[in-house]
N, C-alpha and C. Protein backbone atom coordinates (compact mmCIF):
# COMPACT_ATOMS: atom_id res chain seq x y z
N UNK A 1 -6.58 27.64 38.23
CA UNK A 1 -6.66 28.49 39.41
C UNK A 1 -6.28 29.89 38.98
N UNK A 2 -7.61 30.76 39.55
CA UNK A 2 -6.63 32.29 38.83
C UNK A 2 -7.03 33.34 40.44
N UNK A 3 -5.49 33.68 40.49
CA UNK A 3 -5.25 34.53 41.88
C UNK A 3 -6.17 35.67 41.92
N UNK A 4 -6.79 36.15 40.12
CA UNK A 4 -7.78 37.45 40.87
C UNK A 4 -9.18 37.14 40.79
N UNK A 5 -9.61 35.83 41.70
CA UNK A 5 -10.83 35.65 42.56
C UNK A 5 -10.31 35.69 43.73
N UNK A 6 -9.00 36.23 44.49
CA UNK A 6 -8.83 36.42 45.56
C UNK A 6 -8.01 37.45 46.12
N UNK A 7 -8.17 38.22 47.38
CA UNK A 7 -7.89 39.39 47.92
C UNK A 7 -6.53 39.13 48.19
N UNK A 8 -5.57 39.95 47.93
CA UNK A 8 -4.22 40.00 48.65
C UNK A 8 -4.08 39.89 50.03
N UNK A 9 -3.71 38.95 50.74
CA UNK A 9 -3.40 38.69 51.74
C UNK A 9 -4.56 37.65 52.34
N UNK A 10 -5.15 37.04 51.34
CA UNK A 10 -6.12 35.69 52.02
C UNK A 10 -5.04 35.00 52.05
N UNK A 11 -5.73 34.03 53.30
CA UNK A 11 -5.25 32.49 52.61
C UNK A 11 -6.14 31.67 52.69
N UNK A 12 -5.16 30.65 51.86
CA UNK A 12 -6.41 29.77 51.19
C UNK A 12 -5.75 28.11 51.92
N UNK A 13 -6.59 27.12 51.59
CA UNK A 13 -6.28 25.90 52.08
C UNK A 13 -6.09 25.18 50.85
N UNK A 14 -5.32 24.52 50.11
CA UNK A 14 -5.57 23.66 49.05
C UNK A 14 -4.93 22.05 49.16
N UNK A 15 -5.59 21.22 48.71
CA UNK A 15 -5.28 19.81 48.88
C UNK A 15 -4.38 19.37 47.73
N UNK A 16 -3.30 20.41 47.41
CA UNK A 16 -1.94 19.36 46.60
C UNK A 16 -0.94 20.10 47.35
N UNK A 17 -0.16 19.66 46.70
CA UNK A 17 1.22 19.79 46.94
C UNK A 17 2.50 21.09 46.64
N UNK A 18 1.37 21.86 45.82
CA UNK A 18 2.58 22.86 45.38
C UNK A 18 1.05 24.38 45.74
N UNK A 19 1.90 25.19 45.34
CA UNK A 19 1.30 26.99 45.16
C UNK A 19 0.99 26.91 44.18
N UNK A 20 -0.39 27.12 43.87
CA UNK A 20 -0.96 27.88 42.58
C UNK A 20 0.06 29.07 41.81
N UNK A 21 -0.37 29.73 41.00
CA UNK A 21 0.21 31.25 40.38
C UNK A 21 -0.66 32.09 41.44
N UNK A 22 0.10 32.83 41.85
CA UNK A 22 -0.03 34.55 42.66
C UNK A 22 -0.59 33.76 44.11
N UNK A 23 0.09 32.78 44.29
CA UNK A 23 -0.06 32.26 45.74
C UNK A 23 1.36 31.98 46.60
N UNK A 24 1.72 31.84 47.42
CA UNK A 24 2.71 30.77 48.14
C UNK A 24 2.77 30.15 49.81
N UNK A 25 2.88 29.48 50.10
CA UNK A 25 3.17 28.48 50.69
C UNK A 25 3.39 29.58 52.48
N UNK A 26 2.52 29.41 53.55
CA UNK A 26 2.69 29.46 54.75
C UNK A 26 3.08 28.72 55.32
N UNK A 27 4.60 28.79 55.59
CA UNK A 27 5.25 28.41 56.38
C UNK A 27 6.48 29.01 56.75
N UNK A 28 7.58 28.22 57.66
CA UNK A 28 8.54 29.12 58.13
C UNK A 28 9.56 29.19 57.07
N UNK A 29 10.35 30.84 57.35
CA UNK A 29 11.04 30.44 55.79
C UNK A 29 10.68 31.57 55.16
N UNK A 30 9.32 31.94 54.97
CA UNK A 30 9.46 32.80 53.76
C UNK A 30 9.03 34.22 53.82
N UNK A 31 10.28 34.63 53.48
CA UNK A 31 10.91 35.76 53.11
C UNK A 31 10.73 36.66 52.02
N UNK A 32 9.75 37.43 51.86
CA UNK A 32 9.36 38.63 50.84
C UNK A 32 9.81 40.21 50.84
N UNK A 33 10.66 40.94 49.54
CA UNK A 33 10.81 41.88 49.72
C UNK A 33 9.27 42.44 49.34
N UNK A 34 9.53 43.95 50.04
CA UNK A 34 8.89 45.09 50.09
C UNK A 34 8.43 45.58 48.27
N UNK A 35 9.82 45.85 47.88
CA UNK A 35 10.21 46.13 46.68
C UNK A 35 8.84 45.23 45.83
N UNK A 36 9.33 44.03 45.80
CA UNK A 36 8.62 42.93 45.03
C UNK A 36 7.44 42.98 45.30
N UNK A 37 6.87 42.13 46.52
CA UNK A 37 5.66 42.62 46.78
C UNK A 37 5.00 43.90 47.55
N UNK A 38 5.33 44.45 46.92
CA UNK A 38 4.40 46.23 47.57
C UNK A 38 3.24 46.11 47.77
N UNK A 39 2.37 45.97 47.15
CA UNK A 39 0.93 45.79 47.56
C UNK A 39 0.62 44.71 49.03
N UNK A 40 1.12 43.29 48.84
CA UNK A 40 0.89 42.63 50.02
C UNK A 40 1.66 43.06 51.00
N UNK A 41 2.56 43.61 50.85
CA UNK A 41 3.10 44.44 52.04
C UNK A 41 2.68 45.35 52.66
N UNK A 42 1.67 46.23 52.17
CA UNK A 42 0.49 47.52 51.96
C UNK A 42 -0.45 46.52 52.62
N UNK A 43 -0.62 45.39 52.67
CA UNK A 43 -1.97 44.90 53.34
C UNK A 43 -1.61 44.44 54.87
N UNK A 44 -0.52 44.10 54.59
CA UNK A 44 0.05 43.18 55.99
C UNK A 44 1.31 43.14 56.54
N UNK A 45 1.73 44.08 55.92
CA UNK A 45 3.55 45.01 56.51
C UNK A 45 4.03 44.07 57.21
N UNK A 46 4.60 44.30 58.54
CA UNK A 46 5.60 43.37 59.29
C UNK A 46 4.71 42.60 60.47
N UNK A 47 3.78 42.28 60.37
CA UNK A 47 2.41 41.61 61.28
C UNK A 47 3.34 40.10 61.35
N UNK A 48 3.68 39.31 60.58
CA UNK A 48 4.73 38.09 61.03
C UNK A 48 6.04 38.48 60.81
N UNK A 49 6.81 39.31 61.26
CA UNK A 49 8.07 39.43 61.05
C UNK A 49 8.61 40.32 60.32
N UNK A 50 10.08 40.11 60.19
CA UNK A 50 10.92 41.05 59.15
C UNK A 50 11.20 42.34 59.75
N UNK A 51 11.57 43.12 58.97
CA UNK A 51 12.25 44.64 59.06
C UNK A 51 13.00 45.13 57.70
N UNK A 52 12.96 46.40 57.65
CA UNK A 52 13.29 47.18 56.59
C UNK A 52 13.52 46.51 55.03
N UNK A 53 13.59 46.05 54.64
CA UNK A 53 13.20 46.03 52.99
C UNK A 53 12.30 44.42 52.76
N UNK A 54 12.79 43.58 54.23
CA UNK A 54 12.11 42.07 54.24
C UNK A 54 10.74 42.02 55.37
N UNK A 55 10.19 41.18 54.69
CA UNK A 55 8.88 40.74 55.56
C UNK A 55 8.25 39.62 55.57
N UNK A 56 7.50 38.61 56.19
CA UNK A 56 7.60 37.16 56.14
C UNK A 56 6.09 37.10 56.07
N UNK A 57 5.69 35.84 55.01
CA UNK A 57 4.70 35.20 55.48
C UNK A 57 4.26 34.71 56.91
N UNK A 58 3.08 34.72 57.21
CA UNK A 58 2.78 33.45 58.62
C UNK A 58 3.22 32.33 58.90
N UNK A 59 3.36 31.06 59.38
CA UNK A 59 4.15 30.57 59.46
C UNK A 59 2.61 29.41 59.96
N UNK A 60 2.10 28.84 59.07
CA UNK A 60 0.73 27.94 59.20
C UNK A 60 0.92 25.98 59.14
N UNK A 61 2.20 26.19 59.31
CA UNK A 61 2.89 24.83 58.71
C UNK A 61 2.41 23.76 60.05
N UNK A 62 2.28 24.08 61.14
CA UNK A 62 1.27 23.30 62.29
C UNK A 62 -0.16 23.20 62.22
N UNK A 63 -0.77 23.93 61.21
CA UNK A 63 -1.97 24.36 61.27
C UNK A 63 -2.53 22.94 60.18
N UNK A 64 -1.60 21.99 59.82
CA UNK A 64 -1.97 20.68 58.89
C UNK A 64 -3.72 20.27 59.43
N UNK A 65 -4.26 20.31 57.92
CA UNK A 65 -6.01 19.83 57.77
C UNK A 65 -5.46 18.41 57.20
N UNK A 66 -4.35 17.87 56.75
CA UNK A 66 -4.33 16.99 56.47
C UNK A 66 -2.67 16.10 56.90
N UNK A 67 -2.85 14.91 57.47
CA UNK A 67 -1.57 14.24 57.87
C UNK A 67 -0.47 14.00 56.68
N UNK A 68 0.60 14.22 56.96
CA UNK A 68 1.90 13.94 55.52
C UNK A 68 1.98 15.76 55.25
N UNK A 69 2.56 15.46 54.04
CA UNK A 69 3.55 16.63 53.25
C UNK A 69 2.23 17.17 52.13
N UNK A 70 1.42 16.38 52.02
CA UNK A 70 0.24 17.13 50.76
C UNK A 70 -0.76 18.08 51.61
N UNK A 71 -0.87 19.08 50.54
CA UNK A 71 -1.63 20.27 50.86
C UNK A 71 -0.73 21.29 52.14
N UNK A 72 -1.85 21.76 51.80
CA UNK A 72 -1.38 23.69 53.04
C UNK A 72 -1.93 24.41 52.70
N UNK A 73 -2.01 25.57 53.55
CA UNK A 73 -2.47 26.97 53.49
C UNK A 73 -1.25 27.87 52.70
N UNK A 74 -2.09 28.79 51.94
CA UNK A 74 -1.05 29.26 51.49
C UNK A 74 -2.03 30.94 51.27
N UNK A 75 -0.96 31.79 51.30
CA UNK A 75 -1.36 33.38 50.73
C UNK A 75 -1.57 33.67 49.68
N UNK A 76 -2.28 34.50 48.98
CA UNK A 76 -2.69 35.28 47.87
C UNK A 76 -2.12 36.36 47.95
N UNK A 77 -0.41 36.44 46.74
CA UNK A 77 0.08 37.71 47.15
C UNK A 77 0.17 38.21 45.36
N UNK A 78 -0.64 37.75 44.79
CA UNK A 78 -0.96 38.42 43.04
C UNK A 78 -2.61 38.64 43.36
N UNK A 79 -3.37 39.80 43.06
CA UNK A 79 -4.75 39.49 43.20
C UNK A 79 -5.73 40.45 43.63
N UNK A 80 -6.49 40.54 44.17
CA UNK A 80 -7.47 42.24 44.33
C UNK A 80 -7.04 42.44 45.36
N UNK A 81 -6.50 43.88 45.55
CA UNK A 81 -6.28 44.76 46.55
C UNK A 81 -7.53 44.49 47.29
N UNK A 82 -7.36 44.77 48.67
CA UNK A 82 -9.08 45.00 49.67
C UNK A 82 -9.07 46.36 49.82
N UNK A 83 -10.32 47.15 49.71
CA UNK A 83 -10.61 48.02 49.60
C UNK A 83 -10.77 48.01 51.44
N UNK A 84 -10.44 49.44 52.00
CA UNK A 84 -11.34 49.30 53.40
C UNK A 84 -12.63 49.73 53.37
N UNK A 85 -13.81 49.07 54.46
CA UNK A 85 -15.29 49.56 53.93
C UNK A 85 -15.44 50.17 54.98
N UNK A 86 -15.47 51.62 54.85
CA UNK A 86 -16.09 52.62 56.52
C UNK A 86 -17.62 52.53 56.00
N UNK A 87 -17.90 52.03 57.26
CA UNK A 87 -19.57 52.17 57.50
C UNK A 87 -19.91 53.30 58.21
């Protein structure tokens, strides 16, 4: 799996159990500095939460495609910036 076939701030659905590299895990809980991730913060600032140096993933952990603890949605926060496209 390599994070730059995907835009900072997708998410993705995958059927195991853990985060790829330059991915992690939507659900409640997680907590990203600014500092660290700058860029996904540049895409999606405080849209689920946080304030001044912290900011949170979405929180997709109801959103189960599959029954039990395997798989989830998870973010792309290593990976291509999105360009904006003015038409």
């Amino acid at each position: 799996m390599n994070s730059d076939r995907y835009f900072i701030g997708q998410i993705a659905w995958f059927a195991f159990g853990y985060s790829p590299k330059g991915f992690m895990p939507c659900r409640a809980g997680m907590v990203l500095t600014r500092n660290r991730h700058a860029a996904l913060f540049a895409v999606i600032g405080y849209s689920y939460g946080g304030a001044g140096e912290q900011f949170h993933l979405p929180d997709m952990s109801a959103e189960a495609l599959m029954p039990g603890n395997y798989g989830g949605f998870h973010m792309c926060v290593e990976g291509i910036f999105p360009q904006l496209n003015y038409q």
